[in-house]
Protein backbone atom coordinates (compact mmCIF):
# COMPACT_ATOMS: atom_id res chain seq x y z
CA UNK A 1 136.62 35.08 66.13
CA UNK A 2 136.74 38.31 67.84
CA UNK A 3 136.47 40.32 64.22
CA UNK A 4 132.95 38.64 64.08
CA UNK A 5 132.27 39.92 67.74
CA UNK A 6 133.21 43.35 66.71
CA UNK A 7 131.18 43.83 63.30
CA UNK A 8 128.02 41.59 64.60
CA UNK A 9 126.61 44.39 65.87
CA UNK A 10 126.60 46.82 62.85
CA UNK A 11 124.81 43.88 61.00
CA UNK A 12 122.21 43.09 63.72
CA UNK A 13 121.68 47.43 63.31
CA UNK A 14 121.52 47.66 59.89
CA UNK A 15 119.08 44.50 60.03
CA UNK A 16 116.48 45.28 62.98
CA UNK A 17 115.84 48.42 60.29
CA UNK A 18 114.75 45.56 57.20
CA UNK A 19 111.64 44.29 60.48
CA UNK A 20 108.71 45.89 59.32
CA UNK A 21 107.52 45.96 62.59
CA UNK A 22 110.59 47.34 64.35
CA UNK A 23 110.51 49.79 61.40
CA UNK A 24 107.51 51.02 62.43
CA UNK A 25 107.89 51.64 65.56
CA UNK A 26 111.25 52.98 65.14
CA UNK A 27 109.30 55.89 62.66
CA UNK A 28 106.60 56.26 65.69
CA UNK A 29 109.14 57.24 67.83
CA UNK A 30 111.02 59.52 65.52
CA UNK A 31 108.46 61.60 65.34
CA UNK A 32 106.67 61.78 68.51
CA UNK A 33 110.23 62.82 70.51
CA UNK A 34 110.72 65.26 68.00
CA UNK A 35 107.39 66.74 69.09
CA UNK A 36 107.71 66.17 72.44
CA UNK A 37 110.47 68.80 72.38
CA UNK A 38 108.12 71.46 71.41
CA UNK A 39 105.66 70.89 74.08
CA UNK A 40 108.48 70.59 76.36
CA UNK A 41 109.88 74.00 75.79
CA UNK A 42 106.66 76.04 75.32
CA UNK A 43 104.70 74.33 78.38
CA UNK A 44 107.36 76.89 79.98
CA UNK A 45 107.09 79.70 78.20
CA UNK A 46 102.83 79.32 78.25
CA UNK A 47 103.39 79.51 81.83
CA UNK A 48 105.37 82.16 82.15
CA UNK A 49 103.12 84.00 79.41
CA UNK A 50 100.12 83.53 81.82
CA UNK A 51 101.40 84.09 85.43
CA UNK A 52 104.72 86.77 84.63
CA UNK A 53 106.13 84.21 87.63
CA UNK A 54 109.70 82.58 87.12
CA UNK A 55 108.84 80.85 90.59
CA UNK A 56 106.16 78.96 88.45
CA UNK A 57 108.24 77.85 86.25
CA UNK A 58 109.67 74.78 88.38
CA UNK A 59 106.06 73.55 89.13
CA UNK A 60 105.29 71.83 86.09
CA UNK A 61 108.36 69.95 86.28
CA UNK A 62 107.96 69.06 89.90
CA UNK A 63 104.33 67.83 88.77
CA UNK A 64 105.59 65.59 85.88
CA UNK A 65 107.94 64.00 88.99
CA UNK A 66 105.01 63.42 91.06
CA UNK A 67 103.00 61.85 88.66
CA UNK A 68 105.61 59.80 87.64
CA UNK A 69 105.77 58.24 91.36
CA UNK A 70 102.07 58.48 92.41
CA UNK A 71 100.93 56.15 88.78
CA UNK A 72 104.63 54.75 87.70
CA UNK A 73 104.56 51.20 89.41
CA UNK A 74 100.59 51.06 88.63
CA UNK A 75 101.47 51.47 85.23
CA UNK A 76 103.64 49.19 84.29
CA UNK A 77 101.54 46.22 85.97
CA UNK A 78 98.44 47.59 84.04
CA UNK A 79 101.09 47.78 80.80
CA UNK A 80 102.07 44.15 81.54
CA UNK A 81 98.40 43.34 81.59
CA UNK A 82 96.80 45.20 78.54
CA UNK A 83 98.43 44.45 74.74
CA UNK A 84 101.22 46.77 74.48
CA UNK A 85 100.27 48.05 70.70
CA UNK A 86 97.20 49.08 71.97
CA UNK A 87 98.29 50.61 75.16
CA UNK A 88 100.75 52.46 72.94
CA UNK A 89 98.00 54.17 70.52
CA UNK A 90 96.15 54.81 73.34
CA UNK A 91 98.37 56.50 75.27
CA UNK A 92 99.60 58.31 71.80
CA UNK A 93 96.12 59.55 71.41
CA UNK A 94 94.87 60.73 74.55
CA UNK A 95 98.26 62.74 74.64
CA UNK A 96 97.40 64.30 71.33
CA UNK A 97 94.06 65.44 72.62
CA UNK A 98 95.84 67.09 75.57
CA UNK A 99 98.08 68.96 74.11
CA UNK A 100 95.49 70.28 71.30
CA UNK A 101 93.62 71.32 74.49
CA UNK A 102 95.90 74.04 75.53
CA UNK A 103 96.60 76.23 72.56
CA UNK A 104 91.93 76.20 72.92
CA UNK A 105 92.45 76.97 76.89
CA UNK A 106 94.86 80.08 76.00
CA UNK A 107 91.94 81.54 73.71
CA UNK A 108 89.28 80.88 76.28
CA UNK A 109 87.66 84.23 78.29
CA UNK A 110 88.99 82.24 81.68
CA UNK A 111 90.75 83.85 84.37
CA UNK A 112 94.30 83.39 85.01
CA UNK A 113 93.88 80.99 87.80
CA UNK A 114 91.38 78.96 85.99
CA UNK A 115 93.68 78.94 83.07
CA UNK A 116 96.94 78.04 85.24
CA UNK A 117 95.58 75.14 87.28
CA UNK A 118 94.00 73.61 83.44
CA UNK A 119 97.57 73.45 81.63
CA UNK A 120 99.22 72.34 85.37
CA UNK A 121 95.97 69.51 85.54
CA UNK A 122 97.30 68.79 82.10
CA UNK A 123 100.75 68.62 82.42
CA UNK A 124 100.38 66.29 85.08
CA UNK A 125 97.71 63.84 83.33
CA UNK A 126 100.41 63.46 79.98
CA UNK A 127 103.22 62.63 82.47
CA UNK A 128 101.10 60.02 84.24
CA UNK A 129 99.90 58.54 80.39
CA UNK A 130 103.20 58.27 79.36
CA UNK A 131 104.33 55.79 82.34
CA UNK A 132 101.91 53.79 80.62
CA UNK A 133 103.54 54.69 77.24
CA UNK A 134 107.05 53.87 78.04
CA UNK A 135 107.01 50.43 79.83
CA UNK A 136 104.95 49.16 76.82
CA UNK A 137 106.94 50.18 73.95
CA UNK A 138 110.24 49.21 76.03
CA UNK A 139 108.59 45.75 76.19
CA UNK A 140 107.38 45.63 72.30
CA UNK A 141 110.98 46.29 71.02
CA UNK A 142 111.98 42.30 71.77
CA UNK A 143 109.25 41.47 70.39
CA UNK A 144 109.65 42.70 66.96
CA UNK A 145 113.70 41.28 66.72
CA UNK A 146 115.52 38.46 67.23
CA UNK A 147 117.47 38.17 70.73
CA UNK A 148 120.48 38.47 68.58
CA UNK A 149 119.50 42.13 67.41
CA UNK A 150 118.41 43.40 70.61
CA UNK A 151 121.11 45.56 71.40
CA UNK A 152 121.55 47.25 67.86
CA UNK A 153 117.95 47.92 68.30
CA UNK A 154 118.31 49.72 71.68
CA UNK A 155 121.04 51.39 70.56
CA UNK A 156 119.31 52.80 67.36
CA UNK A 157 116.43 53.38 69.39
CA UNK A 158 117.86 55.33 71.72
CA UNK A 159 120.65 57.43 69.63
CA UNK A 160 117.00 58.30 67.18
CA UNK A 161 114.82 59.51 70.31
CA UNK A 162 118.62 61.61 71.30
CA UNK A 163 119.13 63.14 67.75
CA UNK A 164 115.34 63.75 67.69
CA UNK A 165 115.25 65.75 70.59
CA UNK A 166 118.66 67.60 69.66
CA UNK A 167 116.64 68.73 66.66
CA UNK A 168 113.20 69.27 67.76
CA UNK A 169 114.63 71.47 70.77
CA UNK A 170 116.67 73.64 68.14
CA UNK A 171 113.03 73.40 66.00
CA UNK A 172 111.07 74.49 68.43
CA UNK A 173 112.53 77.48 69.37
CA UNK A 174 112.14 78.77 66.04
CA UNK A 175 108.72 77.98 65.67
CA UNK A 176 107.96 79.54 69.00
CA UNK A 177 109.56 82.80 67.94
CA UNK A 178 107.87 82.81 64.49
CA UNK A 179 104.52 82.03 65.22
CA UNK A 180 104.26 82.06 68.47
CA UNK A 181 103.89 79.12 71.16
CA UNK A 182 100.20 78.15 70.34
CA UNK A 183 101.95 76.46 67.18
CA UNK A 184 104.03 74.52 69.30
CA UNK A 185 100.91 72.48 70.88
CA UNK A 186 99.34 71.95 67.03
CA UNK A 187 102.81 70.53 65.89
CA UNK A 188 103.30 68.30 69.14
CA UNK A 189 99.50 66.82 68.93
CA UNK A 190 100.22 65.86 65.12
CA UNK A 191 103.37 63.99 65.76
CA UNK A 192 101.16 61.99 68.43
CA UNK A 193 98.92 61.22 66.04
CA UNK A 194 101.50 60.29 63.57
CA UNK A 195 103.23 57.90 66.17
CA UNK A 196 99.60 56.18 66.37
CA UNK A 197 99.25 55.56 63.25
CA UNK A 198 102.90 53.65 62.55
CA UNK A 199 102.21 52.00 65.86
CA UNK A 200 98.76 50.55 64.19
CA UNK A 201 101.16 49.11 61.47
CA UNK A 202 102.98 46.87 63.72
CA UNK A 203 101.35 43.58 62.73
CA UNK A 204 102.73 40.82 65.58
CA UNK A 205 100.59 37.69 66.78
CA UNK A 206 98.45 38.96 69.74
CA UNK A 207 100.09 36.50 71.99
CA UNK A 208 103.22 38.52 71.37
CA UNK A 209 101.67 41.97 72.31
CA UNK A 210 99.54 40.37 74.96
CA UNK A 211 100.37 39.13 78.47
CA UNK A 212 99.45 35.82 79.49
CA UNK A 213 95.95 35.21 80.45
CA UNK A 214 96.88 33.99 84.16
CA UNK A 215 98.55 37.83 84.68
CA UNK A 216 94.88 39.13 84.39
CA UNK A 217 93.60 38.06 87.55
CA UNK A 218 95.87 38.98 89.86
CA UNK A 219 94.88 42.50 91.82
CA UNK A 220 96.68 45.54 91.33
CA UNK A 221 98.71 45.55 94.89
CA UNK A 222 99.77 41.86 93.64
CA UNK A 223 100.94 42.73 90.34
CA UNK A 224 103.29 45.75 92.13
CA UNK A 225 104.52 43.38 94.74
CA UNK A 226 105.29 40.49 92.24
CA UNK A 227 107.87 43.04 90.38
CA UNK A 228 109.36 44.47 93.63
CA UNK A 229 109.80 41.36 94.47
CA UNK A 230 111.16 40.14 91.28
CA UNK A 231 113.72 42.98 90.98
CA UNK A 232 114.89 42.31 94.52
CA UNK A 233 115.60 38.68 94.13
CA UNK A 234 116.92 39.11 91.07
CA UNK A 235 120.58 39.58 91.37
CA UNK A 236 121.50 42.03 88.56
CA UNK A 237 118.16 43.44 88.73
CA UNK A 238 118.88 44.32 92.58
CA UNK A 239 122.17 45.83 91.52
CA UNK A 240 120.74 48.22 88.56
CA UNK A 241 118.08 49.40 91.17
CA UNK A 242 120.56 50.37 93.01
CA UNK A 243 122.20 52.55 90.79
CA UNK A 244 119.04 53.35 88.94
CA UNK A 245 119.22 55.54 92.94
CA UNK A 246 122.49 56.40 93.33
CA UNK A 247 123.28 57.68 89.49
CA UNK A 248 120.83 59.87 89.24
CA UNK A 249 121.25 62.23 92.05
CA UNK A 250 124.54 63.45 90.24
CA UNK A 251 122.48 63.87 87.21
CA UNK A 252 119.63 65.60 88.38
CA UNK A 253 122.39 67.96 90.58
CA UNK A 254 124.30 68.88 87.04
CA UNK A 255 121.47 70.22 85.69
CA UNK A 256 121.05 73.45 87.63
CA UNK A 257 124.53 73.39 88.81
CA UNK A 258 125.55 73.92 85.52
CA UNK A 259 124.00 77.22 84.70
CA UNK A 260 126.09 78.78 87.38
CA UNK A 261 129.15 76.89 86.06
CA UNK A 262 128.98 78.51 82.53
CA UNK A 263 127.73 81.83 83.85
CA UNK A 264 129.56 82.48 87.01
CA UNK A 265 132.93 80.22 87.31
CA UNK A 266 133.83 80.23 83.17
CA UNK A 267 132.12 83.76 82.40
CA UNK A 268 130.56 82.10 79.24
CA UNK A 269 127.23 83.94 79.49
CA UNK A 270 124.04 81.90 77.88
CA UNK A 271 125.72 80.74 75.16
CA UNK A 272 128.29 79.01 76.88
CA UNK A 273 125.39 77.70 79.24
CA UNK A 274 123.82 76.33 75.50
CA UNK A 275 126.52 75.00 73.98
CA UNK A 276 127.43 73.25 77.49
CA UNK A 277 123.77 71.58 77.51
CA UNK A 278 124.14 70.69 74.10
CA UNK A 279 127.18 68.66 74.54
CA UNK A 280 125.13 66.12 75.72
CA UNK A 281 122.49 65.32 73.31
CA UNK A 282 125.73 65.32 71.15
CA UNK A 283 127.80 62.58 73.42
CA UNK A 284 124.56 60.85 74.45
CA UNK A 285 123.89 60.44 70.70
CA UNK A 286 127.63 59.84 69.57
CA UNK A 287 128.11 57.24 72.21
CA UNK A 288 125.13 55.49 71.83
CA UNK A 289 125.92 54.43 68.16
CA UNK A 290 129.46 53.74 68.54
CA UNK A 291 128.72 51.82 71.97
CA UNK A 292 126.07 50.15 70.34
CA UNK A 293 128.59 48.97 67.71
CA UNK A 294 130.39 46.82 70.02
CA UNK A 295 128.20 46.12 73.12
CA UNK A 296 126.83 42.83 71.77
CA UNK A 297 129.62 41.21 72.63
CA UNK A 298 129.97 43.00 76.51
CA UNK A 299 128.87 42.15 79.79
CA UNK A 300 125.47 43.75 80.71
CA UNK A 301 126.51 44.52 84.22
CA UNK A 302 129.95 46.04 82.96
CA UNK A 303 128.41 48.17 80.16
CA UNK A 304 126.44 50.01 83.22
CA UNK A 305 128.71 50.26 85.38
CA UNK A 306 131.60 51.16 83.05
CA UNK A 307 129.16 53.69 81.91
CA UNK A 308 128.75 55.50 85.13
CA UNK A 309 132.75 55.41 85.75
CA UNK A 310 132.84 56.73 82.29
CA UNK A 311 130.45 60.07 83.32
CA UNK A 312 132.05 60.55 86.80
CA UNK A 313 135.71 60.60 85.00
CA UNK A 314 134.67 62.82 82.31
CA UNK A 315 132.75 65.26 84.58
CA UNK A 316 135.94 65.73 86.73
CA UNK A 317 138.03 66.17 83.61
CA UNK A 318 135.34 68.72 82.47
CA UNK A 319 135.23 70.38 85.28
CA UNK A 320 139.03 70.25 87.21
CA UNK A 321 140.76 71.95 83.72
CA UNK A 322 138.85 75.09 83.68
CA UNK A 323 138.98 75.60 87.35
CA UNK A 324 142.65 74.57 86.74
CA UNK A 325 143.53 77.35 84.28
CA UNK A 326 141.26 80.07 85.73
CA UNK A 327 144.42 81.04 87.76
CA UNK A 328 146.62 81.23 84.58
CA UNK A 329 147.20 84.60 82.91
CA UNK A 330 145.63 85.41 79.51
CA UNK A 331 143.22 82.50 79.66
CA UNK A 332 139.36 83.74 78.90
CA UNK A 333 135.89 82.05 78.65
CA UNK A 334 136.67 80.84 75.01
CA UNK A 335 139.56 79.42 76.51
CA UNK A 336 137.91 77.78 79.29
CA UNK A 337 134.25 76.99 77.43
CA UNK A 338 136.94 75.32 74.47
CA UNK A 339 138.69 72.93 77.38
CA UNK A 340 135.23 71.89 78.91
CA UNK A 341 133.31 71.17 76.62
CA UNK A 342 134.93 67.92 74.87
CA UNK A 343 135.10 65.95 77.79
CA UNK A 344 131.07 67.02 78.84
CA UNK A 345 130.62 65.12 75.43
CA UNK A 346 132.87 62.50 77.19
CA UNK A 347 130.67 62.14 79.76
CA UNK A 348 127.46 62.15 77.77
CA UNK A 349 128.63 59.58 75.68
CA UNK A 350 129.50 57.02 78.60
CA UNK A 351 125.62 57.57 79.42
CA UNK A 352 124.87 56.42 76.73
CA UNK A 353 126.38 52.76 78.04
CA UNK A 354 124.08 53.49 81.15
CA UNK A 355 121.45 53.68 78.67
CA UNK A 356 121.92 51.24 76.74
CA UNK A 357 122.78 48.48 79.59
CA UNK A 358 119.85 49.14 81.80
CA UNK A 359 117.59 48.93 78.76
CA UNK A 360 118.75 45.63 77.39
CA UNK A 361 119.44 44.69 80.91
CA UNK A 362 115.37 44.56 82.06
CA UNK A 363 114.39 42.84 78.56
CA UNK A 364 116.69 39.97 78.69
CA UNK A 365 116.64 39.37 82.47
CA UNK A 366 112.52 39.77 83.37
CA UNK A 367 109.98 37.83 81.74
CA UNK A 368 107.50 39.17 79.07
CA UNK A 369 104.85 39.59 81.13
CA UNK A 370 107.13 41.39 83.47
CA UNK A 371 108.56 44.16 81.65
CA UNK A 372 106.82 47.33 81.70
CA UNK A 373 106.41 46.75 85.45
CA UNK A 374 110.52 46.04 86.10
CA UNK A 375 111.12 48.80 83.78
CA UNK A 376 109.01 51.14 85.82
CA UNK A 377 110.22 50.41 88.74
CA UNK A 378 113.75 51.58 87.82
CA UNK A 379 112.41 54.57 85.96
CA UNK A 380 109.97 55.86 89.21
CA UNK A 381 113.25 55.67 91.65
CA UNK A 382 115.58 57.32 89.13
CA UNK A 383 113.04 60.24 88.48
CA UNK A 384 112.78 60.61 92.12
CA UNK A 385 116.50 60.27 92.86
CA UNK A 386 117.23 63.00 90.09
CA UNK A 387 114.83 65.35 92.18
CA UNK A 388 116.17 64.82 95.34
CA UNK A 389 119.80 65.56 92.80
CA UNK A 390 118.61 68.95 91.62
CA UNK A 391 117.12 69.83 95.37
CA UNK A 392 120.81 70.01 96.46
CA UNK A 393 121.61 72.98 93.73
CA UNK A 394 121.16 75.41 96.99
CA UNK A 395 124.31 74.64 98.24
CA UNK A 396 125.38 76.82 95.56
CA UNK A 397 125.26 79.84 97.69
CA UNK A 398 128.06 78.15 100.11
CA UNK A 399 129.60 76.43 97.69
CA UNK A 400 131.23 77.21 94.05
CA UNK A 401 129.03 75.49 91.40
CA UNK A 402 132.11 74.28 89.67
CA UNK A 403 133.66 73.02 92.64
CA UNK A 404 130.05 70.99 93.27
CA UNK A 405 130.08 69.48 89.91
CA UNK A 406 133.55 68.17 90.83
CA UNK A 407 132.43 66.49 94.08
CA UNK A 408 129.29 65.04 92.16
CA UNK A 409 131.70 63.50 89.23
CA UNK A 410 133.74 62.05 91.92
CA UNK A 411 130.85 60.60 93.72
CA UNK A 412 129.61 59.06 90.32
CA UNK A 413 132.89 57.46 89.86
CA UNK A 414 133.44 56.17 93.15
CA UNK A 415 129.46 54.65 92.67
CA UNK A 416 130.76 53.05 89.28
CA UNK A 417 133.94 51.69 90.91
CA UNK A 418 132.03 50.61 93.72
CA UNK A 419 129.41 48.74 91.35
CA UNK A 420 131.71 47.68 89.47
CA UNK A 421 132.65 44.70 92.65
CA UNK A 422 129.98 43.39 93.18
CA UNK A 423 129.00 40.11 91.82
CA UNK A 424 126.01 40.63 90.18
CA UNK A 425 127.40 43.39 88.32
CA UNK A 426 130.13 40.92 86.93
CA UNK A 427 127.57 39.27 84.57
């Protein structure tokens, strides 16, 4: 009995590939995260280009967190309320138009200003269309396999959109240097398109993309309230709020911190600083498929939670050994990048449990016309929490960066352990 529990899974992933519809939408999203990464890295480089300011630099990013809490609960009820494979191409195609627009906005005669606050006004309208985006394609996945194939679907979901941006970041920089950053936008706005159009082959009933009719009278301030309130009397919902808060203030604190750690505590210059950040889209992806393999079979609330345990112990590991052997003679950055960097994978990879549970977690415990709306909810307070994270990279100047990676993976494991009692993590 447990050898079917084990190899279920691969099954269910090889089969959620032979659904035409999941098919589809797997392509759509393929492509469109590959593109994504292009935008992502030249918005930064445009705006640097234009203003000379590294100062600037952080603005776009801080506007993409804004946006993200200012339309993220509206979004998901209007998501809930609109058909999703709609609300998808939509999205997909306004996007497309945006991002044609700024390679155009470059060319014009404007002045700088002009120019600045057009890709910023930008930046911020794509974040706020994709909270739209994302609670309705989160929602289509059940929709196009069985119950039974859910989790392989997450899983190849989400180890696709990982590999995709792994390549498309390593693409991108290319292309930038090539032929400059213009070519970024026009590659970015095709994959949109190209995401719209596989979308458009989904064929499902419309009473599978649609919500029920009853959902389309309620006002907007009702919709929001009806999924706080579901989420909050919802007992494993409650608990994956919570750490939807607490998780991602270690995250969004790594992020900065650990330019410092590969530059100033291991001495591994920019290239250690790249090989460190791409350890992760390496054990995101690597632990997504092999998780995926057996979560079937696992307790939702356990998958997250061991999942978060599983980043805390592999940051402290990561961290504690080269810290550990900076005091021994003969030991250099190859040395000390060589020790780290396995057990950053470590840590990825036990995200990708987080990801995988909180995903499957909000489809199989809200109700259809519930899910973009749950699903934002979570997403709105971990965006902000990861924020309020990378806000505390100042501390830097008291503190060691290495040593403040070390507190943050102990304060993600003692959250995970911590989790890990209460009862409605235990389902």
């Amino acid at each position: 009995m447990s050898n079917v529990e084990v190899v279920a899974p691969v099954i269910s992933r090889r089969q959620v590939l032979s659904s035409r519809n999941f098919r589809a939408l797997w392509l759509s999203q393929a492509i469109s995260t590959f593109g994504d990464k292009f935008t992502e890295i030249a918005i930064p480089i445009l705006i640097y280009n234009i203003t000379g300011s590294p100062i600037q630099l952080g603005f776009a990013f801080i506007l993409q967190t804004v946006s993200a809490v200012i339309f993220g609960l509206i979004a998901g009820v209007l998501s809930d309320r609109w058909d999703r494979r709609h609300t998808m191409i939509g999205s997909d195609l306004i996007r497309a138009v945006m991002i044609l627009a700024l390679p155009i906005i470059v060319l014009m005669p404007l002045s700088l200003t002009v120019k600045l606050v057009l890709v910023y006004s930008l930046s911020f309208l794509m974040a706020a269309v994709k909270q739209f985006f994302l609670p309705a394609k989160i929602a289509l996945i059940p929709e196009t396999v069985t119950k039974e194939q859910l989790v392989a679907a997450n899983s190849l979901d989400q180890a696709t959109m990982t590999l995709m941006m792994f390549f498309g970041a390593g693409a991108a920089g290319a292309v930038i240097d090539w032929w400059g950053v213009q070519t970024a936008f026009f590659i970015d706005g095709g994959t949109f398109l190209l995401s719209a159009f596989f979308v458009a082959l989904i064929n499902l009933e419309k009473s599978r993309t649609s919500p029920p009719a009853s959902t389309k009278r309620e006002t907007l301030k009702d919709g929001i309230l009806e999924g706080l309130g579901f989420v909050w009397q919802t007992p494993i919902l409650k608990g994956t709020l919570l750490l939807s808060v607490l998780a991602p203030l270690a995250i969004g604190a790594m992020q900065p911190l650990l330019l410092l750690f590969a530059r100033e505590t291991i001495q591994a210059g920019n290239f250690g600083y790249g090989l460190l950040e791409a350890s992760f889209g390496l054990g995101l992806s690597l632990g997504v498929m092999l998780i995926g393999k057996m979560a079937s079979s696992m307790q939702r609330g356990r998958l997250l939670t061991g999942g978060v345990i599983g980043m805390g112990i592999g940051q402290i590991i990561a961290v504690a050994l080269p810290l550990t052997m900076l005091r021994l003679p003969g030991v250099n950055s190859w040395w000390l990048l060589g020790v780290t960097f396995p057990f950053f994978v470590l840590g990825a990879a036990a995200n990708g449990a987080v990801l995988l549970g909180l995903r499957t977690i909000v489809q199989e415990n809200s109700p259809r016309h519930m899910i973009g709306r749950v699903f934002n909810v979570l997403n709105m307070l971990s965006s902000v929490a990861i924020t309020l994270g990378a806000s505390t990279a100042g501390l830097a100047k008291i503190w060691d960066a290495g040593l403040l990676l070390l507190m943050w993976g102990v304060f993600l494991t003692i959250v995970g352990l911590w989790a890990s009692m209460w009862k409605s993590m235990q389902a």
